[in-house]
PDB file of N, CA and C in Angstrom:
ATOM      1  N   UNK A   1     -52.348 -39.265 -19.525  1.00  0.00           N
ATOM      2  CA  UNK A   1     -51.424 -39.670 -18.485  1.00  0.00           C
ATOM      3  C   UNK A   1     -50.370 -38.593 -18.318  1.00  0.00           C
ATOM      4  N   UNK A   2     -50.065 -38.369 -17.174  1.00  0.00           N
ATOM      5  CA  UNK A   2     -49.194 -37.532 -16.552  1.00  0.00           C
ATOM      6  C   UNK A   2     -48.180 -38.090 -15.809  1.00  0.00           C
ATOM      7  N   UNK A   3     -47.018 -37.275 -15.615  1.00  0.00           N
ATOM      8  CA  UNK A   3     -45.751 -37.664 -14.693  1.00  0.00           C
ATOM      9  C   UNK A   3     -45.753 -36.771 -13.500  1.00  0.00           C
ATOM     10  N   UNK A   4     -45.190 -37.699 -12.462  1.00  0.00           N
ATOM     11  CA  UNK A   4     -45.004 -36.468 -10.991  1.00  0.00           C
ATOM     12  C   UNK A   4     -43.920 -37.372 -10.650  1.00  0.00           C
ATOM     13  N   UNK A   5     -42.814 -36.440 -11.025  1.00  0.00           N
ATOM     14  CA  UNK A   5     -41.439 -36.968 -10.049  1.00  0.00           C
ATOM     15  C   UNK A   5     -40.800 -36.303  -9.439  1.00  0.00           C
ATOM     16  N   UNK A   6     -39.668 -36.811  -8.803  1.00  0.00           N
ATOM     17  CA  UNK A   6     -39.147 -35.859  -7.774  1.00  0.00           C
ATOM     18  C   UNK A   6     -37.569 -36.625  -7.979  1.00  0.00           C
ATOM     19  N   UNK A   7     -36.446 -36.080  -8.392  1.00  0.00           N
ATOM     20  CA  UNK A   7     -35.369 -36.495  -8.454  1.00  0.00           C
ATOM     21  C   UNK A   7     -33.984 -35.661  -8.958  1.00  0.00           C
ATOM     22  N   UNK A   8     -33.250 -36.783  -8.397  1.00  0.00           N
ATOM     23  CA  UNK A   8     -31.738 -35.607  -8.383  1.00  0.00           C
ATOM     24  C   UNK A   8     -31.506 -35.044 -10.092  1.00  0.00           C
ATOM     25  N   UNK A   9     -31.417 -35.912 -10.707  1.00  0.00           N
ATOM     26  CA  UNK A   9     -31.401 -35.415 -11.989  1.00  0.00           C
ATOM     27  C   UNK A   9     -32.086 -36.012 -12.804  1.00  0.00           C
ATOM     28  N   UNK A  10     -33.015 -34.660 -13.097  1.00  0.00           N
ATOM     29  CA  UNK A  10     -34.228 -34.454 -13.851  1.00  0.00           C
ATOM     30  C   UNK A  10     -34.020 -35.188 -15.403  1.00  0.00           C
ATOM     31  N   UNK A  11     -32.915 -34.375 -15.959  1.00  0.00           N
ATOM     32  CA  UNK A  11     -32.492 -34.838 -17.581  1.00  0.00           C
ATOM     33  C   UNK A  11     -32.652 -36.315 -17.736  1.00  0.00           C
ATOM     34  N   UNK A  12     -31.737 -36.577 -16.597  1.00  0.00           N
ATOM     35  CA  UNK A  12     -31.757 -38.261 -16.864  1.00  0.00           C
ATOM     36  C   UNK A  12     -32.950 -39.003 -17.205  1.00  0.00           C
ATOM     37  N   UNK A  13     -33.935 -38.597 -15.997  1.00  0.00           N
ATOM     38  CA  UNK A  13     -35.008 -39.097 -16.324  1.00  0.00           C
ATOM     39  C   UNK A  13     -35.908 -38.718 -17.273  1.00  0.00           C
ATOM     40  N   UNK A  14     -35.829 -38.058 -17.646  1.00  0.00           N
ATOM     41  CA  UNK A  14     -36.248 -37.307 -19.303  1.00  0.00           C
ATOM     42  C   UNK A  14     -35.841 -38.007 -20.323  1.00  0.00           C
ATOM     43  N   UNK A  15     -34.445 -38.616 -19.760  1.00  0.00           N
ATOM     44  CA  UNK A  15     -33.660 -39.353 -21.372  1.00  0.00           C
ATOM     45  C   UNK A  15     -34.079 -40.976 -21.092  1.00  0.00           C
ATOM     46  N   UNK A  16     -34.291 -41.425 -20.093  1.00  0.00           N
ATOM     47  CA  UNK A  16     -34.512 -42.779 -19.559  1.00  0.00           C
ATOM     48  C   UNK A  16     -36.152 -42.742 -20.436  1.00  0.00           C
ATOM     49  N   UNK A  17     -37.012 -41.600 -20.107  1.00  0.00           N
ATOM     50  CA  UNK A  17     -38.132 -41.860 -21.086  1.00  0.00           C
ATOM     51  C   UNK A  17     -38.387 -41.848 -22.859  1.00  0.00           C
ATOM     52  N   UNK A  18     -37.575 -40.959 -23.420  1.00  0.00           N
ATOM     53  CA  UNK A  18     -36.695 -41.568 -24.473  1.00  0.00           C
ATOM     54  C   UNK A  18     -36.649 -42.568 -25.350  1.00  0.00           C
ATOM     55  N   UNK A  19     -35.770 -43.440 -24.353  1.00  0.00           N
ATOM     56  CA  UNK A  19     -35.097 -44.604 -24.677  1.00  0.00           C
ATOM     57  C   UNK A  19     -35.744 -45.947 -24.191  1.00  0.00           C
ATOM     58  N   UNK A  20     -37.010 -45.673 -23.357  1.00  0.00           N
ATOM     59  CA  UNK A  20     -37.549 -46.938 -22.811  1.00  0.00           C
ATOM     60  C   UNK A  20     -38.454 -47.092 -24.220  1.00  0.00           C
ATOM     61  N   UNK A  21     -38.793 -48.424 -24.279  1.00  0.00           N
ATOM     62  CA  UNK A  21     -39.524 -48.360 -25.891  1.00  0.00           C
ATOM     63  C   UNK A  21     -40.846 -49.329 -25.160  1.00  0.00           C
ATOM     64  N   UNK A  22     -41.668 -49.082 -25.598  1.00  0.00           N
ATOM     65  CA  UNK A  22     -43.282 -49.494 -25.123  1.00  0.00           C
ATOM     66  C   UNK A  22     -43.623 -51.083 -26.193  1.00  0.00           C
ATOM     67  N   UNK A  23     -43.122 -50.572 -27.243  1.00  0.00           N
ATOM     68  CA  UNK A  23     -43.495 -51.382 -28.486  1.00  0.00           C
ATOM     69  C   UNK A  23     -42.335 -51.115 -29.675  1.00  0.00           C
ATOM     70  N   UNK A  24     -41.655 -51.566 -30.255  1.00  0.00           N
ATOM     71  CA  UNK A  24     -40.978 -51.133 -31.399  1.00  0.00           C
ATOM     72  C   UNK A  24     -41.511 -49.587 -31.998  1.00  0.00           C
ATOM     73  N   UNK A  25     -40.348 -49.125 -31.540  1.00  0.00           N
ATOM     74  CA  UNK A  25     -40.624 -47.585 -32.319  1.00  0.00           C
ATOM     75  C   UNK A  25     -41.744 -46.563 -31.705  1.00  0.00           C
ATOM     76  N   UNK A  26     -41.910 -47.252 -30.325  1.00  0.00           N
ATOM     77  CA  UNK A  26     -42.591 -46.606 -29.579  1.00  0.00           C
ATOM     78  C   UNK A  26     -41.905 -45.949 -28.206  1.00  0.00           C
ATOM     79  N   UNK A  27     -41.389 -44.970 -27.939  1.00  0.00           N
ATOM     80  CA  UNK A  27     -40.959 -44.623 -26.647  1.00  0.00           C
ATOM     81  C   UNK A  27     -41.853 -44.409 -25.710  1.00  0.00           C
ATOM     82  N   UNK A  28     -41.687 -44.305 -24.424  1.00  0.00           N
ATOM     83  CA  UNK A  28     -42.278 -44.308 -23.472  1.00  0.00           C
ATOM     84  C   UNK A  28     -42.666 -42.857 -23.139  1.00  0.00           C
ATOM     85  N   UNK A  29     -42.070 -41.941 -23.759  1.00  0.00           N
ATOM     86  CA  UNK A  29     -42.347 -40.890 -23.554  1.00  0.00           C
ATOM     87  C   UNK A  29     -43.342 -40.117 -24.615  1.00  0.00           C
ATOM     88  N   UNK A  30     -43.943 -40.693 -25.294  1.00  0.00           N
ATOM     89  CA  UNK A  30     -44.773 -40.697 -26.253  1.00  0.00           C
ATOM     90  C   UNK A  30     -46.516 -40.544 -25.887  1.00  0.00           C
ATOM     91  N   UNK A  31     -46.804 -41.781 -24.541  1.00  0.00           N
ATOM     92  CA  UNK A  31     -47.467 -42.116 -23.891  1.00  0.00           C
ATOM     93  C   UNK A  31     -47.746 -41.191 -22.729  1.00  0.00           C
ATOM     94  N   UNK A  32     -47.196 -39.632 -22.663  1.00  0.00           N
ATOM     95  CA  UNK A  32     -47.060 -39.076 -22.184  1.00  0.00           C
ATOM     96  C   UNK A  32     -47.623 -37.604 -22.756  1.00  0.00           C
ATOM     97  N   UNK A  33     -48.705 -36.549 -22.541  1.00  0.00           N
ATOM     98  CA  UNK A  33     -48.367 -35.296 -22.810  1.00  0.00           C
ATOM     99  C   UNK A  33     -47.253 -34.527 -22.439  1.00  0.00           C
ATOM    100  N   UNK A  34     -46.547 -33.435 -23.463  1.00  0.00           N
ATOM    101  CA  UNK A  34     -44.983 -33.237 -22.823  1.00  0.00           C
ATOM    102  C   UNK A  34     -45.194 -32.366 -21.753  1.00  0.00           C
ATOM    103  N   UNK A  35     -46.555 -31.477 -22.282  1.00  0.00           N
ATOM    104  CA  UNK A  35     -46.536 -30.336 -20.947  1.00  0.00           C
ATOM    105  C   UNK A  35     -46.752 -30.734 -19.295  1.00  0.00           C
ATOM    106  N   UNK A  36     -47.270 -32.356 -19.674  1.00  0.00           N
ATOM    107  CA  UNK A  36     -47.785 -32.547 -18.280  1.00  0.00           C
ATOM    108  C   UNK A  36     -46.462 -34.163 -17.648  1.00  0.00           C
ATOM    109  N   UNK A  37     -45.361 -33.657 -18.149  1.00  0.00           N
ATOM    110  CA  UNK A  37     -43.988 -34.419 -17.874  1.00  0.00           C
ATOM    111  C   UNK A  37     -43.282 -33.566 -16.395  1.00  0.00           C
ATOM    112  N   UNK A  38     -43.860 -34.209 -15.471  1.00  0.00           N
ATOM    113  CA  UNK A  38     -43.337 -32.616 -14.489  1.00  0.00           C
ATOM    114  C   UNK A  38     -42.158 -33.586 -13.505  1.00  0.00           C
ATOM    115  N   UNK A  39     -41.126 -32.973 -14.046  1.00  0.00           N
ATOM    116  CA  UNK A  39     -40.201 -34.187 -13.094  1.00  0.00           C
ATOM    117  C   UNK A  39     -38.987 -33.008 -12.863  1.00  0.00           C
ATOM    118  N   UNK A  40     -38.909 -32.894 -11.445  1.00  0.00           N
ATOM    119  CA  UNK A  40     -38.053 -31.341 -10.896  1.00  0.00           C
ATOM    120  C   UNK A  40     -37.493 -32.380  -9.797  1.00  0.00           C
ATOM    121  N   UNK A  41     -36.134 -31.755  -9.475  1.00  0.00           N
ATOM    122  CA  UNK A  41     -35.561 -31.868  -7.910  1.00  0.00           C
ATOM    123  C   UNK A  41     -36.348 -30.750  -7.137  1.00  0.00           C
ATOM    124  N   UNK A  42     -36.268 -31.827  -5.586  1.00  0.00           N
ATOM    125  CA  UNK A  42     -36.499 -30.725  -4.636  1.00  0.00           C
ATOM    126  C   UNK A  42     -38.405 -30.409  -4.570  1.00  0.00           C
ATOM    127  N   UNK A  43     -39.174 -30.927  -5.469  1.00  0.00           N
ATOM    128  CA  UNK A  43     -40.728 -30.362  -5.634  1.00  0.00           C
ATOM    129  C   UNK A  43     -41.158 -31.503  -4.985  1.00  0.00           C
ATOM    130  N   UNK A  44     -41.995 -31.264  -4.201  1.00  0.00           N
ATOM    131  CA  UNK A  44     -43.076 -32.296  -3.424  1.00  0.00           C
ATOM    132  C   UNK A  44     -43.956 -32.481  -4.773  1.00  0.00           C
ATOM    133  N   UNK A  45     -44.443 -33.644  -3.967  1.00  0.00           N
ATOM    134  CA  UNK A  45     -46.128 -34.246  -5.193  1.00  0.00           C
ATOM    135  C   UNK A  45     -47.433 -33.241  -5.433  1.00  0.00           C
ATOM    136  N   UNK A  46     -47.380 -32.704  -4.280  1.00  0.00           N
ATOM    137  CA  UNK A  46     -48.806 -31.501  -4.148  1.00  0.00           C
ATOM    138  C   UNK A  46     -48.557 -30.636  -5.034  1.00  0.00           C
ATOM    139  N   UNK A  47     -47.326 -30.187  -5.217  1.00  0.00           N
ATOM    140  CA  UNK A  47     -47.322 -29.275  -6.186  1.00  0.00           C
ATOM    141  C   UNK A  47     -47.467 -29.859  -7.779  1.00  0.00           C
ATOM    142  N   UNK A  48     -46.611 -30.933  -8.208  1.00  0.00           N
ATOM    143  CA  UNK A  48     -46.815 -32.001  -9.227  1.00  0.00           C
ATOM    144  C   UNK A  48     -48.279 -31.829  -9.325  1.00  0.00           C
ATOM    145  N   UNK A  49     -49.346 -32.105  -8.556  1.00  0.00           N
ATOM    146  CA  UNK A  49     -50.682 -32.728  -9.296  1.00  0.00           C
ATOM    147  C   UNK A  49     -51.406 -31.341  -9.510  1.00  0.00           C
ATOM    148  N   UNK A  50     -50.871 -30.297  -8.471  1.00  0.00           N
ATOM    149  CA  UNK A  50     -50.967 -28.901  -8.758  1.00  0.00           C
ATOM    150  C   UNK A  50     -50.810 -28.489 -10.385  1.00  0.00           C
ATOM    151  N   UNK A  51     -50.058 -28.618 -10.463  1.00  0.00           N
ATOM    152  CA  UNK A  51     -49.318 -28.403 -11.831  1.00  0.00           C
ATOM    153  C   UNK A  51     -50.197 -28.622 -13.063  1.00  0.00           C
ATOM    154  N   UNK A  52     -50.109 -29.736 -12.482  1.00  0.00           N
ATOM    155  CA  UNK A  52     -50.666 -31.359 -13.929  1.00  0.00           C
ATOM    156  C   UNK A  52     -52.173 -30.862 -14.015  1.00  0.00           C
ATOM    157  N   UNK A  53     -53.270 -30.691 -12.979  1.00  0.00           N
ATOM    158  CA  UNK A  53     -54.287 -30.437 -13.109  1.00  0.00           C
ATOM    159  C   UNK A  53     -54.838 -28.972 -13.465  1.00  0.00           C
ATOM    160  N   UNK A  54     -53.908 -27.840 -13.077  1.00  0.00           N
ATOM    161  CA  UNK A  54     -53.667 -26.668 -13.942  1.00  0.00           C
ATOM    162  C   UNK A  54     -53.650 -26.579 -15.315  1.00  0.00           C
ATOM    163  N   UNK A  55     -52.419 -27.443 -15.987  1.00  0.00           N
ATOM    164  CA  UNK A  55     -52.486 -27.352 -17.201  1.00  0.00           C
ATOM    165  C   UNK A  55     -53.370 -27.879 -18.049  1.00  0.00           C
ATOM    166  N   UNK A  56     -53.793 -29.861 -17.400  1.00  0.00           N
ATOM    167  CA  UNK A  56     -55.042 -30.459 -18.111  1.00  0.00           C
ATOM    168  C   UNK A  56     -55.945 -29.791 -17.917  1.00  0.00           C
ATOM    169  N   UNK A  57     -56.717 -29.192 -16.965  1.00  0.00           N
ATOM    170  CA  UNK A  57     -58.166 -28.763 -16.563  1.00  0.00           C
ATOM    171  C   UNK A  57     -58.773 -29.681 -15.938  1.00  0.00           C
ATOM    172  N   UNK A  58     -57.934 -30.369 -15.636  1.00  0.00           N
ATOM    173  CA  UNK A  58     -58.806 -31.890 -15.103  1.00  0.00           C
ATOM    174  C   UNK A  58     -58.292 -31.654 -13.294  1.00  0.00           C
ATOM    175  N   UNK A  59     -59.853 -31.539 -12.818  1.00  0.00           N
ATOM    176  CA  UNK A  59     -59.874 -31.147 -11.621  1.00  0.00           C
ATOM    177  C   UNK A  59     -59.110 -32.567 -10.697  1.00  0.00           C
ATOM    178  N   UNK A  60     -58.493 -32.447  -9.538  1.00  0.00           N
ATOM    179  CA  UNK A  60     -57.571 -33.259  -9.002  1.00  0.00           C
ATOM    180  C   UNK A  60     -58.473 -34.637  -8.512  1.00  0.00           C
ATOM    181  N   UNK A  61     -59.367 -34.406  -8.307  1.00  0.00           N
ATOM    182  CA  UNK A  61     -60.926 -35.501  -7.653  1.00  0.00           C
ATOM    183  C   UNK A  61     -60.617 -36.298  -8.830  1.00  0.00           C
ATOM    184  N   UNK A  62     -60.345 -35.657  -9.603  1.00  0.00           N
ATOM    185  CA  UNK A  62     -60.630 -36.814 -11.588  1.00  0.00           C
ATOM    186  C   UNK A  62     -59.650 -37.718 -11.538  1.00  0.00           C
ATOM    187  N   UNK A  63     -58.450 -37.280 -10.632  1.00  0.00           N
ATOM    188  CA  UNK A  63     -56.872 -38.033 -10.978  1.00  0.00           C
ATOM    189  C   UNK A  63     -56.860 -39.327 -10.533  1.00  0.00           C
ATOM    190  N   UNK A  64     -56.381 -39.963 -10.865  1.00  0.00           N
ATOM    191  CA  UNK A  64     -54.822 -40.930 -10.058  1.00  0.00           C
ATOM    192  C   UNK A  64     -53.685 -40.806  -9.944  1.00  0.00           C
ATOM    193  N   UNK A  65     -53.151 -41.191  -8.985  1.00  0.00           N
ATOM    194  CA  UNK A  65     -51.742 -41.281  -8.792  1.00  0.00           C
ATOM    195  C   UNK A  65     -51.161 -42.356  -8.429  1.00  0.00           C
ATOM    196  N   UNK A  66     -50.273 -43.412  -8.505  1.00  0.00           N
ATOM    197  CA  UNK A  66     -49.721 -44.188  -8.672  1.00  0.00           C
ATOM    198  C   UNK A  66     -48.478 -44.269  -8.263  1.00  0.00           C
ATOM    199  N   UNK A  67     -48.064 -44.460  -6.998  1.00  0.00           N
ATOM    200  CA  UNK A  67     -46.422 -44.437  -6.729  1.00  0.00           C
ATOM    201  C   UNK A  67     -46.080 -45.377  -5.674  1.00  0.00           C
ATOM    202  N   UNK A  68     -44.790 -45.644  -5.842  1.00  0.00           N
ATOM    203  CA  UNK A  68     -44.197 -47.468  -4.837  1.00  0.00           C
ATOM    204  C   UNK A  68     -43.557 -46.300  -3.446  1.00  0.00           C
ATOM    205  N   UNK A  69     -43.375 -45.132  -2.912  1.00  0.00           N
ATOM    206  CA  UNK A  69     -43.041 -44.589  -1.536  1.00  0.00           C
ATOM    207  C   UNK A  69     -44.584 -44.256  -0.850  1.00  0.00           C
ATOM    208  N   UNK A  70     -43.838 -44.722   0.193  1.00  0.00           N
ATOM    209  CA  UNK A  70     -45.102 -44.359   1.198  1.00  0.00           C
ATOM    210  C   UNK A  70     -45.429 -42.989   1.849  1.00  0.00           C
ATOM    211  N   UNK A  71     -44.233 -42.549   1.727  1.00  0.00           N
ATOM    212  CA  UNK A  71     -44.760 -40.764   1.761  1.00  0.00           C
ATOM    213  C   UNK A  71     -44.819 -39.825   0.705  1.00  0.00           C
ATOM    214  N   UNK A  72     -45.067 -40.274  -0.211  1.00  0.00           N
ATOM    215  CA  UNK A  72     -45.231 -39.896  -1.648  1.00  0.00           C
ATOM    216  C   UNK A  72     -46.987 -40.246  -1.688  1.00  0.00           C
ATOM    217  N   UNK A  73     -47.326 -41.263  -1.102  1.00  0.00           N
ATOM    218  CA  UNK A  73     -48.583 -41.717  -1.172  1.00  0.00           C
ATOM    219  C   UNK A  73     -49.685 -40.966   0.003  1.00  0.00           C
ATOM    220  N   UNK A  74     -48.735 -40.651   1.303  1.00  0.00           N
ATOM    221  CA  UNK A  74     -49.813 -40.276   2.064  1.00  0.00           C
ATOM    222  C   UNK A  74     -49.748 -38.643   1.966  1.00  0.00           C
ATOM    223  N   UNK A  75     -48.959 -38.240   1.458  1.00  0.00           N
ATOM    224  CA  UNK A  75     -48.714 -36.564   0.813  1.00  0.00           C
ATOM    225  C   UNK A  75     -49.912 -36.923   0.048  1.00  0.00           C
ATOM    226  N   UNK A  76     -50.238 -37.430  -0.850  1.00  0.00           N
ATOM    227  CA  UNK A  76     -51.343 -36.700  -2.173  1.00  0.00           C
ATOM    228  C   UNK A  76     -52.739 -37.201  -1.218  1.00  0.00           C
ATOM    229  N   UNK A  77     -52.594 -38.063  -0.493  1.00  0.00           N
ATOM    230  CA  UNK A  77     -53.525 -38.601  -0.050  1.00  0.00           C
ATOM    231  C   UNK A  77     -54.188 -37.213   0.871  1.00  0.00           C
ATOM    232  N   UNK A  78     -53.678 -36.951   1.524  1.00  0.00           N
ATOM    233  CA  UNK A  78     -53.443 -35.820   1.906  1.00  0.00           C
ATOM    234  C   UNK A  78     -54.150 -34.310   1.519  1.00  0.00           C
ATOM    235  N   UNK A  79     -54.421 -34.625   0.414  1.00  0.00           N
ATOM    236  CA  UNK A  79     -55.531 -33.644  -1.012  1.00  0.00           C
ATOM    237  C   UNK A  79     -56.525 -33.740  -1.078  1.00  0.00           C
ATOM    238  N   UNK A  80     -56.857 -35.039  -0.329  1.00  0.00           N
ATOM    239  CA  UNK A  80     -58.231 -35.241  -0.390  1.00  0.00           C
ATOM    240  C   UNK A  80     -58.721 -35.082  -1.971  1.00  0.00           C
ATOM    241  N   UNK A  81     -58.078 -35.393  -2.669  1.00  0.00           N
ATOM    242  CA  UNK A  81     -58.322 -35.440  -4.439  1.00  0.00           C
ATOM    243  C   UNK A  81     -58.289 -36.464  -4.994  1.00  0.00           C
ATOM    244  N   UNK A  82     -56.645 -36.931  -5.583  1.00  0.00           N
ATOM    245  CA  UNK A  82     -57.037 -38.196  -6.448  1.00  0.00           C
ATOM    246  C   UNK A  82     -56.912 -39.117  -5.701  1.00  0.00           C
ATOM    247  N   UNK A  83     -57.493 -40.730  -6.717  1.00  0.00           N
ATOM    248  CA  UNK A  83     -57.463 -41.771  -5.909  1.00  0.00           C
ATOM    249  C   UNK A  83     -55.678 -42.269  -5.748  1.00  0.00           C
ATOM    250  N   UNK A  84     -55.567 -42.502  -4.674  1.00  0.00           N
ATOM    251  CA  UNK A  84     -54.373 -42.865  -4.709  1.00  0.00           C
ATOM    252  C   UNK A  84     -53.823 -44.410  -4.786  1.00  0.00           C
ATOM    253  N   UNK A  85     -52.660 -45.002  -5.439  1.00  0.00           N
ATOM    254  CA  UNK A  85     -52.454 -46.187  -5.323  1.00  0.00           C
ATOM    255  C   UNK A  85     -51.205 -46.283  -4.967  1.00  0.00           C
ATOM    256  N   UNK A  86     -50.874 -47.058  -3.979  1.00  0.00           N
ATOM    257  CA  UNK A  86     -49.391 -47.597  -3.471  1.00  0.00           C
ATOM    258  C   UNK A  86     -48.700 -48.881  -4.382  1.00  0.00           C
ATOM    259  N   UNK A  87     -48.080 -48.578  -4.794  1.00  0.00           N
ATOM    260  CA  UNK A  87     -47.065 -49.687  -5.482  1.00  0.00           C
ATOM    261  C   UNK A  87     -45.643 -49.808  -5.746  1.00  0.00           C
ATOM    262  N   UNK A  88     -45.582 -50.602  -4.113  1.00  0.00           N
ATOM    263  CA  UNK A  88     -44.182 -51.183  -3.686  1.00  0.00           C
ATOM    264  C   UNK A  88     -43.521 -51.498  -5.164  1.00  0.00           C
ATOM    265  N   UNK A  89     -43.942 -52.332  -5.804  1.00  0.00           N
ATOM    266  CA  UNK A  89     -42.921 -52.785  -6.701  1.00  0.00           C
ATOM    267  C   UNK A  89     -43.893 -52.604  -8.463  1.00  0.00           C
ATOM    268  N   UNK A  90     -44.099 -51.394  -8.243  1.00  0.00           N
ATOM    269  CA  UNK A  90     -44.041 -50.533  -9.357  1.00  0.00           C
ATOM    270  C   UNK A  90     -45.761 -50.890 -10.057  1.00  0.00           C
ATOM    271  N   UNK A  91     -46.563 -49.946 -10.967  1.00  0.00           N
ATOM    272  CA  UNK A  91     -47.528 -50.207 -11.576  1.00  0.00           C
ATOM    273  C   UNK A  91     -48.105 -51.684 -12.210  1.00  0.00           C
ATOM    274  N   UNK A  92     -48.560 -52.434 -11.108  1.00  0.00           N
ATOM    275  CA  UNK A  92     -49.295 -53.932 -12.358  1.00  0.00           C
ATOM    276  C   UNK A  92     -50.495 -53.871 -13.039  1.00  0.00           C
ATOM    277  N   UNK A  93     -50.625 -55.050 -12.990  1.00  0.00           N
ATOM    278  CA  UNK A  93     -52.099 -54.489 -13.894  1.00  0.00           C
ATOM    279  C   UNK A  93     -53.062 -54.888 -12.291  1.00  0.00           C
ATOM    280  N   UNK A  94     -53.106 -55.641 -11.798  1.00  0.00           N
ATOM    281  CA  UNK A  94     -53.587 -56.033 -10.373  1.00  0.00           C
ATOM    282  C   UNK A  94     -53.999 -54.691  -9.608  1.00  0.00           C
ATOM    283  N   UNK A  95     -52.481 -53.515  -9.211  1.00  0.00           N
ATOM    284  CA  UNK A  95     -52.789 -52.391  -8.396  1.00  0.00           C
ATOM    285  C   UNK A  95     -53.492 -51.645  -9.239  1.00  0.00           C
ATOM    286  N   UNK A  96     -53.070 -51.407 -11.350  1.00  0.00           N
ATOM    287  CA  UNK A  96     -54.068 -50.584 -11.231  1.00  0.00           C
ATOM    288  C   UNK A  96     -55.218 -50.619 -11.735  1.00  0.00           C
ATOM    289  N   UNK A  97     -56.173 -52.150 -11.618  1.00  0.00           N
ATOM    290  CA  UNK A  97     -57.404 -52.720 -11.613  1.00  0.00           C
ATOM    291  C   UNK A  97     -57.745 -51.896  -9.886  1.00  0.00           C
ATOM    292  N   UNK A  98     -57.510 -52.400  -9.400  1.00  0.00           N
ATOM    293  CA  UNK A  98     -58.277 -51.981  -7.916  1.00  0.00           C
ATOM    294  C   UNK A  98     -57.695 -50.362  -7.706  1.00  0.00           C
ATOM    295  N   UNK A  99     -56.800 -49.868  -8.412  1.00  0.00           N
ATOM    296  CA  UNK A  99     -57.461 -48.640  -8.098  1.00  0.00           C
ATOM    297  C   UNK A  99     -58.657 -48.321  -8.573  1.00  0.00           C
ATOM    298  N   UNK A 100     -58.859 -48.325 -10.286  1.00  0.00           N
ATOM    299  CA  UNK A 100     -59.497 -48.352 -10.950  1.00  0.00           C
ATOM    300  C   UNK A 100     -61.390 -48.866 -10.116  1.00  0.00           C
ATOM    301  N   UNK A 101     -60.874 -49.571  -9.397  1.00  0.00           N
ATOM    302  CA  UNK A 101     -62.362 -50.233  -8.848  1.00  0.00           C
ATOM    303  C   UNK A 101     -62.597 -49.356  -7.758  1.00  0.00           C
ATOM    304  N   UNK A 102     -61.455 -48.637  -7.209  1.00  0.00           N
ATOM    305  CA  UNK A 102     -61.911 -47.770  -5.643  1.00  0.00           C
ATOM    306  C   UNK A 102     -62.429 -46.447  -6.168  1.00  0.00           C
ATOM    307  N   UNK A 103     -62.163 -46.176  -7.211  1.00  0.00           N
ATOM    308  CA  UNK A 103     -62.384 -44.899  -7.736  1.00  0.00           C
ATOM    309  C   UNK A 103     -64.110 -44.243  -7.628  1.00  0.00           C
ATOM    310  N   UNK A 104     -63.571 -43.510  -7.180  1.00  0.00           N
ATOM    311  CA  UNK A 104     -63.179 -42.328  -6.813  1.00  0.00           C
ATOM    312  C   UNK A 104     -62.711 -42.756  -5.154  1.00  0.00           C
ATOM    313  N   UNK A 105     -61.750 -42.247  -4.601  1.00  0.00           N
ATOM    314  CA  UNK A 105     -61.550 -42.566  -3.248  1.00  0.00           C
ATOM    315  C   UNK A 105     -60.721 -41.421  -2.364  1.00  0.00           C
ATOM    316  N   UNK A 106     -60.984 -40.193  -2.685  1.00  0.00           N
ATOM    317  CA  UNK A 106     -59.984 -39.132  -2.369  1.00  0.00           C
ATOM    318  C   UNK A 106     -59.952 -39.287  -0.888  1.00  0.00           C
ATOM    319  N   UNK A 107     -58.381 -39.068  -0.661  1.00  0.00           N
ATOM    320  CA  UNK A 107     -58.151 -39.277   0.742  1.00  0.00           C
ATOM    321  C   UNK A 107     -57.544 -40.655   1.138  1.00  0.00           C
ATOM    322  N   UNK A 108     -57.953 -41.532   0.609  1.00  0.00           N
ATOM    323  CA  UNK A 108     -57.604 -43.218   1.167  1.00  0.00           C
ATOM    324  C   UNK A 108     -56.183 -43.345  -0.257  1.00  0.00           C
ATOM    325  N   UNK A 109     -55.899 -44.467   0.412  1.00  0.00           N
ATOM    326  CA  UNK A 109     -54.672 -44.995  -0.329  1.00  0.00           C
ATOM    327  C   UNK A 109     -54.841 -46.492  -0.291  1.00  0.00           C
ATOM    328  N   UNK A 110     -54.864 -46.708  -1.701  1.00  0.00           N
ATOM    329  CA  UNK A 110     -55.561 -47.927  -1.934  1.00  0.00           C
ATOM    330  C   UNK A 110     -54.017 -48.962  -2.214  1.00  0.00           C
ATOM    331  N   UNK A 111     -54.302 -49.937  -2.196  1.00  0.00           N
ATOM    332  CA  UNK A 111     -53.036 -51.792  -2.725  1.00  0.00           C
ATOM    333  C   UNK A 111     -52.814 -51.904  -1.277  1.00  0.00           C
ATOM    334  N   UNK A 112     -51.458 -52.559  -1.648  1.00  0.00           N
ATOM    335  CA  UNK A 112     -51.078 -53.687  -0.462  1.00  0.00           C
ATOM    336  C   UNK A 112     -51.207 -53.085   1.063  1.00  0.00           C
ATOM    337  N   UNK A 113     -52.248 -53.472   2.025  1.00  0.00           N
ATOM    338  CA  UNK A 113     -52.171 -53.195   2.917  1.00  0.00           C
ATOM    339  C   UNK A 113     -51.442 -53.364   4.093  1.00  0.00           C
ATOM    340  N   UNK A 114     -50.324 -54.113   3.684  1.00  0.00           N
ATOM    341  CA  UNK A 114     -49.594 -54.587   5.121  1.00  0.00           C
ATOM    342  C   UNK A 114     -48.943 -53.562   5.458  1.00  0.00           C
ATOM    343  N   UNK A 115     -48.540 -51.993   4.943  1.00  0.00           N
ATOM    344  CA  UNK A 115     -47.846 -51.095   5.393  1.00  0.00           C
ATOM    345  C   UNK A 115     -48.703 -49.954   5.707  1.00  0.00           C
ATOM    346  N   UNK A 116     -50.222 -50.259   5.774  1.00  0.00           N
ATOM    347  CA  UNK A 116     -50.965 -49.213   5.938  1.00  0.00           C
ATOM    348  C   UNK A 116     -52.147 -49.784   7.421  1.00  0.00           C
TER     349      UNK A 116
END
């Protein structure tokens, strides 16, 4: 698993992963490779999965991506690479079962359709 963010301050969200705990004595940032933690101001997503799939070797067709903005979603979609999933109100297990089931789907943007 990989990160692609985009925000005013980066640190924060670096320290927010930290301190979120998964399980006792488990941080959230653990659940994470560090090299593939890519969270910059100012960087679009294309470059993020750019990045992420550079360093894994894991060609972008292989990915998912997972994010609650809608132009965050139709940018990667956009790649014609990974499957993409929209989630308004953040990763469930629901959105990412049916990504999981559309897969492979490069290009489409898969969950709640009432905004698509």
């Amino acid at each position: 698993m990989a990160i692609a963010s985009t925000c005013d301050e980066p640190s924060w969200a670096r320290e927010c992963l930290r301190k979120f705990t998964l399980s006792p004595g488990v941080a959230m940032e653990q659940a994470f490779r560090t090299d593939c933690c890519e969270i910059y101001s100012g960087v679009g997503k294309n470059q993020h999965i750019n990045d992420i799939a550079e360093k894994t070797g894991v060609d972008i067709k292989e990915m998912m991506f997972f994010d609650n903005q809608t132009n965050n979603t139709s940018c990667v979609a956009g790649m014609k690479g990974p499957t993409v999933v929209y989630t308004p109100e953040g990763v469930t297990r629901k959105l990412f079962e049916e990504g999981l089931a559309a897969y492979p789907a490069p290009g489409k943007v898969v969950g709640p359709s009432s905004r698509w």
